[in-house]
C-alpha atoms as a PDB file:
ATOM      1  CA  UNK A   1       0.000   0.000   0.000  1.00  0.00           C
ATOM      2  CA  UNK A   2       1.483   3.616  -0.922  1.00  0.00           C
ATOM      3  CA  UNK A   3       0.305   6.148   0.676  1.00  0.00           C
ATOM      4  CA  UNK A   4       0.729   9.846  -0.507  1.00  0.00           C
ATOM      5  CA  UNK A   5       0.181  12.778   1.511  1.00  0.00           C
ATOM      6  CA  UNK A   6      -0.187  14.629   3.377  1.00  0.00           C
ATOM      7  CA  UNK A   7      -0.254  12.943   6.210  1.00  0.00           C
ATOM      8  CA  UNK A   8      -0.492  13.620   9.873  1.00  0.00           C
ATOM      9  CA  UNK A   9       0.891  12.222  13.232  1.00  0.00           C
ATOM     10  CA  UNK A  10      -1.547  12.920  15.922  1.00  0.00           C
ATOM     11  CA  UNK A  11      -0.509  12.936  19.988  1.00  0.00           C
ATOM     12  CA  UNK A  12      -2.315  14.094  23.185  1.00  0.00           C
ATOM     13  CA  UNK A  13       0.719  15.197  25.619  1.00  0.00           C
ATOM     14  CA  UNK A  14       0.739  13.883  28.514  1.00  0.00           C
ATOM     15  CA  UNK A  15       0.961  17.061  30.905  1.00  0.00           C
ATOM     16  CA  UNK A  16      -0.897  20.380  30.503  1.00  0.00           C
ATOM     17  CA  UNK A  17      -4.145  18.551  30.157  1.00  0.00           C
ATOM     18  CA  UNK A  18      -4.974  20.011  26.899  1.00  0.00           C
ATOM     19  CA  UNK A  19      -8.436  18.466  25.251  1.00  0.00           C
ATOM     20  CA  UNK A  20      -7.233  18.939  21.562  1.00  0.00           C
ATOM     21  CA  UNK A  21      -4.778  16.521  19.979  1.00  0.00           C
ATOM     22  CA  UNK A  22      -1.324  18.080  18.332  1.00  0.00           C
ATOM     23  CA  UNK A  23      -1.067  17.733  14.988  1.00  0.00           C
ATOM     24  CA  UNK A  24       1.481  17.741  12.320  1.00  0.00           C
ATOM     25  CA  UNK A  25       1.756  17.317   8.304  1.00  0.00           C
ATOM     26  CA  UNK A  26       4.212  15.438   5.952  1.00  0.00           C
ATOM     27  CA  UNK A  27       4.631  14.656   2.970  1.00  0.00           C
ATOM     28  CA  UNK A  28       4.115  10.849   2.886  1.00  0.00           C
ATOM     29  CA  UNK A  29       3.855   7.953   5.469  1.00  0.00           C
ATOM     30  CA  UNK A  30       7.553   7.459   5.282  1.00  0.00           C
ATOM     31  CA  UNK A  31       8.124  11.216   6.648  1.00  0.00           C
ATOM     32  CA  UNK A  32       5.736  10.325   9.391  1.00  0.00           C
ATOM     33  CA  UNK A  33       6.640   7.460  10.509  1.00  0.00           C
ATOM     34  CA  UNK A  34      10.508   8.837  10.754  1.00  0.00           C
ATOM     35  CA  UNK A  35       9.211  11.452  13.182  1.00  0.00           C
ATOM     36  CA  UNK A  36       7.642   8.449  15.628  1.00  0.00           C
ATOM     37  CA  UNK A  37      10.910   7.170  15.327  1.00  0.00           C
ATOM     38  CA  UNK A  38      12.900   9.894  16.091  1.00  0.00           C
ATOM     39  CA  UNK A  39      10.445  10.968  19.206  1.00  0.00           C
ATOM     40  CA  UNK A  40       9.306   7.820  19.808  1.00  0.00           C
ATOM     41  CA  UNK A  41      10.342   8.299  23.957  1.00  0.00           C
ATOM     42  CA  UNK A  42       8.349  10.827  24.098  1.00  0.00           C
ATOM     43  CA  UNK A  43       5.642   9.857  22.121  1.00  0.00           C
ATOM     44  CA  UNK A  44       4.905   6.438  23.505  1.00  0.00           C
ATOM     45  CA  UNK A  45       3.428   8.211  26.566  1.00  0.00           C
ATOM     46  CA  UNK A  46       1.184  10.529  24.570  1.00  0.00           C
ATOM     47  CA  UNK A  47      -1.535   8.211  22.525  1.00  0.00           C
ATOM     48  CA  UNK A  48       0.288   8.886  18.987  1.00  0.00           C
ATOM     49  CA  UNK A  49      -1.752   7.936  15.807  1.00  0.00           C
ATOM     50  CA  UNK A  50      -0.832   8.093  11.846  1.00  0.00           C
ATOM     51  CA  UNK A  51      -4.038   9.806   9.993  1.00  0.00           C
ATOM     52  CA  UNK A  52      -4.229  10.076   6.163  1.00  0.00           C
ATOM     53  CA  UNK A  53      -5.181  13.239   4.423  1.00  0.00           C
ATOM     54  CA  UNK A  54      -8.880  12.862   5.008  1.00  0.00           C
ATOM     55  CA  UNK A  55      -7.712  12.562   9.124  1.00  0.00           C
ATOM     56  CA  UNK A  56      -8.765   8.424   8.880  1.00  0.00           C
ATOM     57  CA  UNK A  57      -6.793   6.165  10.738  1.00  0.00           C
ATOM     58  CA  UNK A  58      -3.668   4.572   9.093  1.00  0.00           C
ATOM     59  CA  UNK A  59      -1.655   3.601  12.230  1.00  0.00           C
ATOM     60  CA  UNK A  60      -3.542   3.260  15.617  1.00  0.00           C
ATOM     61  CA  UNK A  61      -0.984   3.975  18.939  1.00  0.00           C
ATOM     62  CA  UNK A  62      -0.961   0.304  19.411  1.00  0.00           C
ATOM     63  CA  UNK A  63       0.241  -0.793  15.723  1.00  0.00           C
ATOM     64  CA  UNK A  64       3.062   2.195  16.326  1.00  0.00           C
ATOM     65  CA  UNK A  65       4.090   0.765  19.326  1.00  0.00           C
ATOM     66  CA  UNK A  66       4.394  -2.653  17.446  1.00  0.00           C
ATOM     67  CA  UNK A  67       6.729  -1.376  14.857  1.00  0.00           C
ATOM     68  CA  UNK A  68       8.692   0.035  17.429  1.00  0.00           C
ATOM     69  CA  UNK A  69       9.133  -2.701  19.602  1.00  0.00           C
ATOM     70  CA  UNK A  70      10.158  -4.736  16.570  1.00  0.00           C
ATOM     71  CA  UNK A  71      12.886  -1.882  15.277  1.00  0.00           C
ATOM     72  CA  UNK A  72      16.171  -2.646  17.498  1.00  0.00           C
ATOM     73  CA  UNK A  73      17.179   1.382  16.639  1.00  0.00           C
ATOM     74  CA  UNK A  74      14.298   2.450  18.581  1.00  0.00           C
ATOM     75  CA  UNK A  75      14.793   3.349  22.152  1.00  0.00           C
ATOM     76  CA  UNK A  76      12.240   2.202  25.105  1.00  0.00           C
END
């Protein structure tokens, strides 16, 4: 499956108590899933998701956590 963009990671932080999600664009899948990645400490904690352009679900928090536990370069 190839998925063009734009497409946007999701997250709820965990402190401040804010009631609306964060949200941020790329390009493509690959762009977003390289930012989970990259945060992916941080993010574990704060309900990340993977959203297509039309903001449907491509990658749920559990099915990110998944990939990460499987990629050896990602930290716990």
């Amino acid at each position: 499956m190839t998925v063009t963009g734009p497409v946007f990671l999701r997250w709820r932080p965990a402190a401040g108590g804010s009631a609306a999600p964060n949200m941020e664009r790329f390009d493509d899948l690959d762009a977003a899933l390289d930012a989970v990645e990259a945060r992916w400490e941080t993010l574990q904690h704060e309900a990340p998701q993977v959203l297509d352009g039309r903001k449907v679900l491509l990658a749920s928090t559990e099915e990110l956590r998944a990939m990460m536990d499987e990629d050896p370069q990602a930290e716990d």
